[in-house]
N, C-alpha and C. Protein backbone atom coordinates (compact mmCIF):
# COMPACT_ATOMS: atom_id res chain seq x y z
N UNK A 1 2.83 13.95 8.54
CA UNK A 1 1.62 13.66 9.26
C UNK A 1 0.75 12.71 8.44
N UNK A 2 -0.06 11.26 8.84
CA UNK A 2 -0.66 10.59 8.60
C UNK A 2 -2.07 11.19 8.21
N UNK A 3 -2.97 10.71 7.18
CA UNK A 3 -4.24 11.42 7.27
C UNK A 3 -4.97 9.96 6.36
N UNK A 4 -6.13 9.81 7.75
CA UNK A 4 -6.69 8.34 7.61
C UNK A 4 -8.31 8.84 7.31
N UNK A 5 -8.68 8.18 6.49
CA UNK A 5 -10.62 8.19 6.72
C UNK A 5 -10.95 7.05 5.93
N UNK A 6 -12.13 7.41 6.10
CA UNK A 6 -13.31 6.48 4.54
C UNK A 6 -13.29 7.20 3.63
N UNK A 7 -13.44 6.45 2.53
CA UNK A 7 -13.81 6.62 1.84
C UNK A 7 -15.21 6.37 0.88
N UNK A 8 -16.01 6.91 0.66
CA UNK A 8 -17.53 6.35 0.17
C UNK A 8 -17.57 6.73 -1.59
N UNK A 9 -17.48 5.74 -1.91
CA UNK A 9 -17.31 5.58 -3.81
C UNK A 9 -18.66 5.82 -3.93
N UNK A 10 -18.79 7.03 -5.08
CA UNK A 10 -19.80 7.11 -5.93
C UNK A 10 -20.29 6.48 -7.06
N UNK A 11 -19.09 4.67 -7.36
CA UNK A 11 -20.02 4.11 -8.05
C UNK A 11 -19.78 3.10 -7.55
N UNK A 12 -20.07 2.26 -6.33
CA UNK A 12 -19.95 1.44 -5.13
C UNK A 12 -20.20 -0.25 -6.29
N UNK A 13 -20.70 -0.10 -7.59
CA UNK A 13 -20.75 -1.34 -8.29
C UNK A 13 -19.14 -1.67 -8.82
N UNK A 14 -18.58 -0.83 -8.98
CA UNK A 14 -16.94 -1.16 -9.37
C UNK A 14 -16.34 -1.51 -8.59
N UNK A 15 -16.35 -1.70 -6.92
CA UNK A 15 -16.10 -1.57 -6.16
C UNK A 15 -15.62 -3.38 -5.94
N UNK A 16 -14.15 -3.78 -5.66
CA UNK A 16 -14.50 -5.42 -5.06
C UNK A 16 -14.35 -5.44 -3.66
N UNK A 17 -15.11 -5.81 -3.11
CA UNK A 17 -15.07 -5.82 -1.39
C UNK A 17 -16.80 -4.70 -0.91
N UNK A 18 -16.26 -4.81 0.47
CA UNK A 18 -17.34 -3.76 1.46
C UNK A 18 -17.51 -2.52 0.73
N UNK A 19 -17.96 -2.05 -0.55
CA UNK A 19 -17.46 -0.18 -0.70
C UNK A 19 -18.29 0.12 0.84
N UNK A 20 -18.68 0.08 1.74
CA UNK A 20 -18.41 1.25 3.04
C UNK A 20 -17.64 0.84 4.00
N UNK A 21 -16.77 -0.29 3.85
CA UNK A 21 -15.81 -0.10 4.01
C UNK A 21 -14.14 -0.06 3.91
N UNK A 22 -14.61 1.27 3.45
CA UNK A 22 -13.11 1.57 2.33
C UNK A 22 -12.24 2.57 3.05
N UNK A 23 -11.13 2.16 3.57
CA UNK A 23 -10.05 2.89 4.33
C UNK A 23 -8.61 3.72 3.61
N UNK A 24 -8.78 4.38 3.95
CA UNK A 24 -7.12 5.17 2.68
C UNK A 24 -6.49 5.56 4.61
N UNK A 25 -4.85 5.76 4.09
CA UNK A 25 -4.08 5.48 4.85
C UNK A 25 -2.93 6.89 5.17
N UNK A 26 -3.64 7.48 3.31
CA UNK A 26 -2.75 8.84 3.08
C UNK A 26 -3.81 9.37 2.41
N UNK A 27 -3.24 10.74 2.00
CA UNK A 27 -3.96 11.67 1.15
C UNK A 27 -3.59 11.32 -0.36
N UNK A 28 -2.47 10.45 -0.53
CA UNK A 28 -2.39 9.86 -2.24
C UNK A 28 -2.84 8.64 -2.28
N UNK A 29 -3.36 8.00 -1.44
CA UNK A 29 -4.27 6.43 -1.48
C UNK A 29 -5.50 6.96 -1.84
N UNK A 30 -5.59 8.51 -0.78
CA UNK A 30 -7.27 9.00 -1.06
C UNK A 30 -7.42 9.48 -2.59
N UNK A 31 -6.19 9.94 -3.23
CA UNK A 31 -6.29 10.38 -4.56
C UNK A 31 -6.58 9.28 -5.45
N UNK A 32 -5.69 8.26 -5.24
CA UNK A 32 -6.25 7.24 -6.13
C UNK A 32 -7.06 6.63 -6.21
N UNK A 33 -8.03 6.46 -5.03
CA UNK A 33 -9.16 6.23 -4.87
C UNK A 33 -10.08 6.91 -5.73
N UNK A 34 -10.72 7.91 -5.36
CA UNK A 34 -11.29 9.38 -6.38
C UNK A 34 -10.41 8.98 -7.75
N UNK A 35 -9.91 8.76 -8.06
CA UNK A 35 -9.05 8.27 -9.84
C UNK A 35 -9.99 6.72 -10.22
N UNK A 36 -9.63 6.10 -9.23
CA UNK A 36 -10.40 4.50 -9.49
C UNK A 36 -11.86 4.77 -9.56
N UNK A 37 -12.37 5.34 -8.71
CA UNK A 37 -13.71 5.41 -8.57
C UNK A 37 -14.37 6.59 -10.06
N UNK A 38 -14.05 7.52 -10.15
CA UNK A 38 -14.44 8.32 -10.95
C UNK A 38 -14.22 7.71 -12.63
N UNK A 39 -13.11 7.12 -12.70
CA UNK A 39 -12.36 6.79 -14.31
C UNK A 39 -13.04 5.78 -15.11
N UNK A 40 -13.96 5.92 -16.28
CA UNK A 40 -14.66 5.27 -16.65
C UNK A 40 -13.55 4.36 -17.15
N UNK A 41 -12.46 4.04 -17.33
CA UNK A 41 -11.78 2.84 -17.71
C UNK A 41 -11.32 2.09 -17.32
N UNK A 42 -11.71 2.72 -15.58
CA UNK A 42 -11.11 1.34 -14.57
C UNK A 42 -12.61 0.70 -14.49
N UNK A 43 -12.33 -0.87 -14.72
CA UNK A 43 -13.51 -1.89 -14.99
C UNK A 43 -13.78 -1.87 -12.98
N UNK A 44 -13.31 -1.96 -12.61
CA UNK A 44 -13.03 -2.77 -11.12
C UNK A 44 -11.64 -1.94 -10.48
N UNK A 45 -12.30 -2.26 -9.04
CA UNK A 45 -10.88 -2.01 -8.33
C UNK A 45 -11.49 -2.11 -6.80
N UNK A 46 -10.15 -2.61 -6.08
CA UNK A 46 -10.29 -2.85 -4.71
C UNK A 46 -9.14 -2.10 -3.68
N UNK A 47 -9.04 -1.87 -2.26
CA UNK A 47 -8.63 -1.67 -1.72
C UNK A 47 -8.22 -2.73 -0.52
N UNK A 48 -6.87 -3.32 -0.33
CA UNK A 48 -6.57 -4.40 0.58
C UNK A 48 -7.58 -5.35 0.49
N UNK A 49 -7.70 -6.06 -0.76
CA UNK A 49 -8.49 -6.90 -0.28
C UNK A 49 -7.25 -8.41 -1.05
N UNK A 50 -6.56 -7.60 -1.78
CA UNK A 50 -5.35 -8.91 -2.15
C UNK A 50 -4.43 -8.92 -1.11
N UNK A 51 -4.61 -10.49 -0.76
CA UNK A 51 -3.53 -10.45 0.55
C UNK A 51 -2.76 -11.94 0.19
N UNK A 52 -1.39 -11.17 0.18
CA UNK A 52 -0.33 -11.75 -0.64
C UNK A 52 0.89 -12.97 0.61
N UNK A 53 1.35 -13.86 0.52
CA UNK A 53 1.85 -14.35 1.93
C UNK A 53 3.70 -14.06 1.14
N UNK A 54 4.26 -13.78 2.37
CA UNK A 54 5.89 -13.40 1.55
C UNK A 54 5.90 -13.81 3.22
N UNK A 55 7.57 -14.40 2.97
CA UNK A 55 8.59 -14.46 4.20
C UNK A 55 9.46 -13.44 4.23
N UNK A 56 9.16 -12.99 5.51
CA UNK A 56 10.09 -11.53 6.12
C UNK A 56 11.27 -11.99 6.18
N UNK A 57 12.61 -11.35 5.88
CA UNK A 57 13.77 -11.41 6.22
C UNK A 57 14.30 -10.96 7.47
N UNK A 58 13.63 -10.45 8.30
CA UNK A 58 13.94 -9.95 9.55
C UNK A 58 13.51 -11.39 10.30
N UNK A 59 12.67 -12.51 10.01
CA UNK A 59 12.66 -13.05 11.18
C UNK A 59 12.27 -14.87 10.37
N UNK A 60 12.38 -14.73 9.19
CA UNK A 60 12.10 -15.75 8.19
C UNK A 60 11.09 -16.09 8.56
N UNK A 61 9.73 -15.69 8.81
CA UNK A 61 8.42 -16.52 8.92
C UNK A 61 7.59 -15.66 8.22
N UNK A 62 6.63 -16.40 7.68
CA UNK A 62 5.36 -16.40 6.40
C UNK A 62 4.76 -14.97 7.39
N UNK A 63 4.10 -14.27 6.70
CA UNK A 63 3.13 -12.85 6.88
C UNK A 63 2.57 -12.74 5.67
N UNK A 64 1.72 -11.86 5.88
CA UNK A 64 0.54 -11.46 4.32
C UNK A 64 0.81 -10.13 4.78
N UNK A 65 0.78 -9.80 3.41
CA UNK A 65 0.99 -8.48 2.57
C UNK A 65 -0.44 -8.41 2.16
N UNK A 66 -1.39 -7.16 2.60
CA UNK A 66 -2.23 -6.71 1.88
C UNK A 66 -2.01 -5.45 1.39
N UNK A 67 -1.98 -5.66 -0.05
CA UNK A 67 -1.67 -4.38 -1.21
C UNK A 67 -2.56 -3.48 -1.42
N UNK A 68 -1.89 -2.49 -1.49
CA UNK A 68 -2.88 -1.28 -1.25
C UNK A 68 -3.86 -1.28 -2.25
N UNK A 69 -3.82 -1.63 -3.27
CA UNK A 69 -5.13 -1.75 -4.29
C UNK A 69 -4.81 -3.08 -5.73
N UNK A 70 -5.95 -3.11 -5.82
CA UNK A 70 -6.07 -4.18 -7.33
C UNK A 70 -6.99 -2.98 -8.08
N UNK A 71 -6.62 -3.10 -9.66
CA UNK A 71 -7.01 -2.44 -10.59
C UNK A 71 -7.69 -3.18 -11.57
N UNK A 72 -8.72 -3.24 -11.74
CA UNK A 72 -8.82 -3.48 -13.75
C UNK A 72 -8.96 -2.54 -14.64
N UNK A 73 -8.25 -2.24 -15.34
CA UNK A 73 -8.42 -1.44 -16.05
C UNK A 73 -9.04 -1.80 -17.91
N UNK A 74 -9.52 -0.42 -18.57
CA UNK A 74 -9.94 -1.48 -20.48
C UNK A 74 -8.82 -0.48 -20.92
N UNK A 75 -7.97 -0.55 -21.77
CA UNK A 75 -6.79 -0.02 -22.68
C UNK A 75 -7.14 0.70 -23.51
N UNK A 76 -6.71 2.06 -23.99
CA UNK A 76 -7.31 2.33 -25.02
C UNK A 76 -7.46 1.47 -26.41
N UNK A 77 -6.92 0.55 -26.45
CA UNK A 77 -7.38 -0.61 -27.80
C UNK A 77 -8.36 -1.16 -26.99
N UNK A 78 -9.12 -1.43 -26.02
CA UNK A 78 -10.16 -2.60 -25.66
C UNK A 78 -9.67 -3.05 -24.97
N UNK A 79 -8.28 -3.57 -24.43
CA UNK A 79 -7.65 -4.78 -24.40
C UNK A 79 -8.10 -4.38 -22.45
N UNK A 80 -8.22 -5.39 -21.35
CA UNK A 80 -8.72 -5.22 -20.36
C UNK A 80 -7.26 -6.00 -19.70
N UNK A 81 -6.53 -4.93 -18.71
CA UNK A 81 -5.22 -5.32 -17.84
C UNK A 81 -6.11 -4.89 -16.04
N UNK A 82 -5.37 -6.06 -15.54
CA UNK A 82 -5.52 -5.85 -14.13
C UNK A 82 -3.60 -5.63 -13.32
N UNK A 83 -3.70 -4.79 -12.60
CA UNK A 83 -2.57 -4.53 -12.11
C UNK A 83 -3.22 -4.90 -10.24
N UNK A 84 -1.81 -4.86 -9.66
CA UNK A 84 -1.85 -4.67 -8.42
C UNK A 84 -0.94 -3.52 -8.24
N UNK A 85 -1.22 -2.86 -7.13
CA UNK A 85 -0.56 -1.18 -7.01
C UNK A 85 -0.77 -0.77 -5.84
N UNK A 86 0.64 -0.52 -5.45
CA UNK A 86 0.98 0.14 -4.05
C UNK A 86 1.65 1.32 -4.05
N UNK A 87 0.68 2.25 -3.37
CA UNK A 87 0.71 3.61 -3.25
C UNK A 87 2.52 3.81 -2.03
N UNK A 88 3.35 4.47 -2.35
CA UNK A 88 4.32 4.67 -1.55
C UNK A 88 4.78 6.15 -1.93
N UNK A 89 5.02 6.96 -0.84
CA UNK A 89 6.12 7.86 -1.02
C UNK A 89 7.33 7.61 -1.86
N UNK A 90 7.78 8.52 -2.60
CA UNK A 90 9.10 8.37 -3.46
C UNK A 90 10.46 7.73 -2.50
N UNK A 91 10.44 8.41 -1.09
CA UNK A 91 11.54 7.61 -0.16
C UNK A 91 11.70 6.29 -0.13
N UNK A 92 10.41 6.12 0.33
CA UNK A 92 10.54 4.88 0.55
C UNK A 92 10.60 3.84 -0.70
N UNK A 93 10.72 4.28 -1.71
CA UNK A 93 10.62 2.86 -3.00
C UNK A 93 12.27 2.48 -3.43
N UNK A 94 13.40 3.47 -2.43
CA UNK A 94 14.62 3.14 -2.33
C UNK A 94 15.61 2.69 -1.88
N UNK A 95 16.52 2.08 -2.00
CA UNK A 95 17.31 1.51 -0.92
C UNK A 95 18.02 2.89 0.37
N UNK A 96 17.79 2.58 1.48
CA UNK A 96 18.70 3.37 2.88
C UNK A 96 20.51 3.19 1.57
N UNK A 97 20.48 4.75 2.55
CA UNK A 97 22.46 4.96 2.01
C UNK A 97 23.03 3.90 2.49
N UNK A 98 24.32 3.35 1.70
CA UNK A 98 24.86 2.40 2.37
C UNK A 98 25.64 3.39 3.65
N UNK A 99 25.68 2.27 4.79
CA UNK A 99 27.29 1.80 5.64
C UNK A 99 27.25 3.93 5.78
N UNK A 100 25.96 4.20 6.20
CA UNK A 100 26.96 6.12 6.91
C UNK A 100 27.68 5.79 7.76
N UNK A 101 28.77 6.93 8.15
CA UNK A 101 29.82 6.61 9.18
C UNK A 101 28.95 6.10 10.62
N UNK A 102 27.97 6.89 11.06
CA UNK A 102 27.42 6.93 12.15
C UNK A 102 25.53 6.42 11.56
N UNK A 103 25.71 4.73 12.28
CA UNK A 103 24.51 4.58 12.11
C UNK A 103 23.43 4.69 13.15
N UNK A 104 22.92 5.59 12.88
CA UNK A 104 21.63 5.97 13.65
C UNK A 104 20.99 4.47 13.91
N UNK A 105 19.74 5.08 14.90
CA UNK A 105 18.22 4.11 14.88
C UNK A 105 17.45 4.58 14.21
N UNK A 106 17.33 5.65 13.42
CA UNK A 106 16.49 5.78 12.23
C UNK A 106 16.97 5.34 10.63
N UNK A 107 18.37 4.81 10.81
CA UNK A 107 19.32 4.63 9.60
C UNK A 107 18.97 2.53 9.58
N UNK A 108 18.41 2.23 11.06
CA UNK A 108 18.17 0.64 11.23
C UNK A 108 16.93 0.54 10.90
N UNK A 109 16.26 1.91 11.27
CA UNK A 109 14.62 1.25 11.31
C UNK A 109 14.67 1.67 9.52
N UNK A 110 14.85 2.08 8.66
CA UNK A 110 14.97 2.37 7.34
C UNK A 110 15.49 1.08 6.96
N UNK A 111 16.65 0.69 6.90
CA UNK A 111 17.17 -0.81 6.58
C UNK A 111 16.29 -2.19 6.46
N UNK A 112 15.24 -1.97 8.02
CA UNK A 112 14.59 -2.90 8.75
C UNK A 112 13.09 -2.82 7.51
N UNK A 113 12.82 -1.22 7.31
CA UNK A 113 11.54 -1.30 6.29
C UNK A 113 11.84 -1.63 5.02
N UNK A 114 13.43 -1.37 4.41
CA UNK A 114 13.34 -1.30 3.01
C UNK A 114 13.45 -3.31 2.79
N UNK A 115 14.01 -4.06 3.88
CA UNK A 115 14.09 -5.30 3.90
C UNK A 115 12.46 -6.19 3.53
N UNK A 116 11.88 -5.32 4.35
CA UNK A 116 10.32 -5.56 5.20
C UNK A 116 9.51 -5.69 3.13
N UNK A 117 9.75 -4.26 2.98
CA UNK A 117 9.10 -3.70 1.61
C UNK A 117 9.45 -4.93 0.36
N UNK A 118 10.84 -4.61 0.17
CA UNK A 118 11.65 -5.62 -0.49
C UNK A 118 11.37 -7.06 -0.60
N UNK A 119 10.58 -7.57 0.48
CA UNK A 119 10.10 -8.56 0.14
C UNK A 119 9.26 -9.00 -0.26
N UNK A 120 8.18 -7.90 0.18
CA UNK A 120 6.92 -7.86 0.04
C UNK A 120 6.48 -7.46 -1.98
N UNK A 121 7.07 -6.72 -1.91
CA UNK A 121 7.40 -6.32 -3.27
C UNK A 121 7.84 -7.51 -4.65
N UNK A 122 8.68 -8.00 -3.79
CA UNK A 122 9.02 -9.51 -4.71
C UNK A 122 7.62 -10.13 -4.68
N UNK A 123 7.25 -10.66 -3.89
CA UNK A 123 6.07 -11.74 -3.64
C UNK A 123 4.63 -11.31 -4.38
N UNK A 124 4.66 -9.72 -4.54
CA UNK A 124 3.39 -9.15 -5.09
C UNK A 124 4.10 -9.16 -6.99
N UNK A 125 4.90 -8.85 -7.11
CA UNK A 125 5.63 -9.33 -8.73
C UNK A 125 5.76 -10.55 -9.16
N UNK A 126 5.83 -11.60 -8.53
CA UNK A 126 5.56 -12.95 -8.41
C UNK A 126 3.98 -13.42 -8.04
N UNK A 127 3.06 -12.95 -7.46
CA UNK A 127 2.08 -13.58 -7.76
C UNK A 127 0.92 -12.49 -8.89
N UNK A 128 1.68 -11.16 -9.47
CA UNK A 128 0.75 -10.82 -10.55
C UNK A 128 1.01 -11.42 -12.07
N UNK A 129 2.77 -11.67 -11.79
CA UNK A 129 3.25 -12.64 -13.09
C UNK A 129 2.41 -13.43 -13.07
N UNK A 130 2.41 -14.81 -11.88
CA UNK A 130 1.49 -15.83 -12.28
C UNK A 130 0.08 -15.68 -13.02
N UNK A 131 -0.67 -14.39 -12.28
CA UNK A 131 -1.86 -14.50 -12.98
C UNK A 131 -2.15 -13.61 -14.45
N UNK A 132 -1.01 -13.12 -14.94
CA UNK A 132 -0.88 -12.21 -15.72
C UNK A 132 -1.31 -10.97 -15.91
N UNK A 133 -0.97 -10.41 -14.65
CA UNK A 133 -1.05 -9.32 -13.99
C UNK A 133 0.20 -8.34 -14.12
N UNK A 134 0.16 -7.00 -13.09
CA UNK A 134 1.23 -6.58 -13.61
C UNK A 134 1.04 -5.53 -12.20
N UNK A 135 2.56 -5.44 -11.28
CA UNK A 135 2.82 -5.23 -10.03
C UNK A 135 3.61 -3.80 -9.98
N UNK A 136 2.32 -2.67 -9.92
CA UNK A 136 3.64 -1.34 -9.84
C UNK A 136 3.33 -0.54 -9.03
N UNK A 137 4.58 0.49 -8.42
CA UNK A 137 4.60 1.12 -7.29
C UNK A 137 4.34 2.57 -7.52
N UNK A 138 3.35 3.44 -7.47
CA UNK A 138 3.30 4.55 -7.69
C UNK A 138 3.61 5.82 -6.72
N UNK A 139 4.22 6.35 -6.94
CA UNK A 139 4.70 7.70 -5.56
C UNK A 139 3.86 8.97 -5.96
N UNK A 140 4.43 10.05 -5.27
CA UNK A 140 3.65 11.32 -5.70
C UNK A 140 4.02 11.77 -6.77
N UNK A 141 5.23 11.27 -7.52
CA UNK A 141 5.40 11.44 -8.81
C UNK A 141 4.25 11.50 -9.68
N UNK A 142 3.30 10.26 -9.72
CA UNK A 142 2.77 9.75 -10.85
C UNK A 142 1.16 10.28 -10.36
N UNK A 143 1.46 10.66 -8.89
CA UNK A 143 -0.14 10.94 -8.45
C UNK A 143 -0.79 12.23 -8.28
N UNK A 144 0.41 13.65 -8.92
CA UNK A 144 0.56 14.79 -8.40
C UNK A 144 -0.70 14.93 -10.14
C-alpha cells in the first residue's frame, strides 16, 4: 500500500525548493525526510527538484527523471559532499529473473520498470560524476 502526504520541515532554511511544498511518496521517503530535516550535518537538501533528462529504452525518446532527493551533507573531517539519492524498495534495485518458463504480465511489467529504472539510474550517475557528486540508491536496508 502507497502512503502519500506533506511534509512540513522544521528547519524550512535547509530546505532547496517550496519547503510547503514537500511531497513523500512512501513512508521511507517520509523517513528520510525527518533524517534530512532533523540532521545537523545535512547542509541542504531537496526533494524532486533535480530533474535529470535520460532516454527510455522502451520507446528511445528524451524524459526527465526527477530524483527523489539532493543532499549536502559536512563529513565528519569538515569536508562538505552533495549526493543525489533515490529512495527504492530492495526489489526493485534488481534485475526481474531471467527467461521463467511462463512469462506473466507482471514478469513484463517488471522487465518494462527495471529497463525504465536502469536508465534512469545511469543518467543520474552520469550527471553527479560530472558535478562531483555522488549517485546512491537507498532501500529499507539502510533506512530501517
Amino acid at each position: 500500500m502507497a502512503y502519500k502526504g506533506r511534509y512540513s520541515p522544521l528547519n524550512p532554511k535547509k530546505y532547496q525548493g517550496n519547503p510547503t511544498n514537500i511531497i513523500y511518496r512512501s513512508l521511507w521517503e517520509r523517513k528520510f525526510m525527518v533524517w534530512c530535516d532533523m540532521n545537523s550535518d545535512v547542509i541542504k537538501w531537496g526533494s524532486e527538484e533535480t530533474v535529470i533528462p535520460y532516454i527510455s529504452p522502451l520507446d528511445n525518446k528524451r524524459h526527465r527523471y526527477f530524483v527523489d532527493f539532493y543532499i549536502q551533507v559536512r563529513t565528519k573531517e569538515g569536508i562538505l559532499k552533495s549526493y543525489l539519492v533515490e529512495v527504492k524498495p530492495k526489489k526493485y534495485t534488481k534485475p526481474p529473473e531471467k527467461s521463467p518458463t511462463r512469462k506473466s504480465k507482471s514478469w513484463f511489467g517488471e522487465v518494462k520498470a527495471w529497463g525504465i529504472n536502469s536508465a534512469k539510474w545511469k543518467a543520474a550517475s552520469e550527471y553527479a560524476k560530472d558535478r562531483h557528486w555522488e549517485f546512491i540508491i537507498l532501500t529499507e536496508d539502510h533506512l530501517k
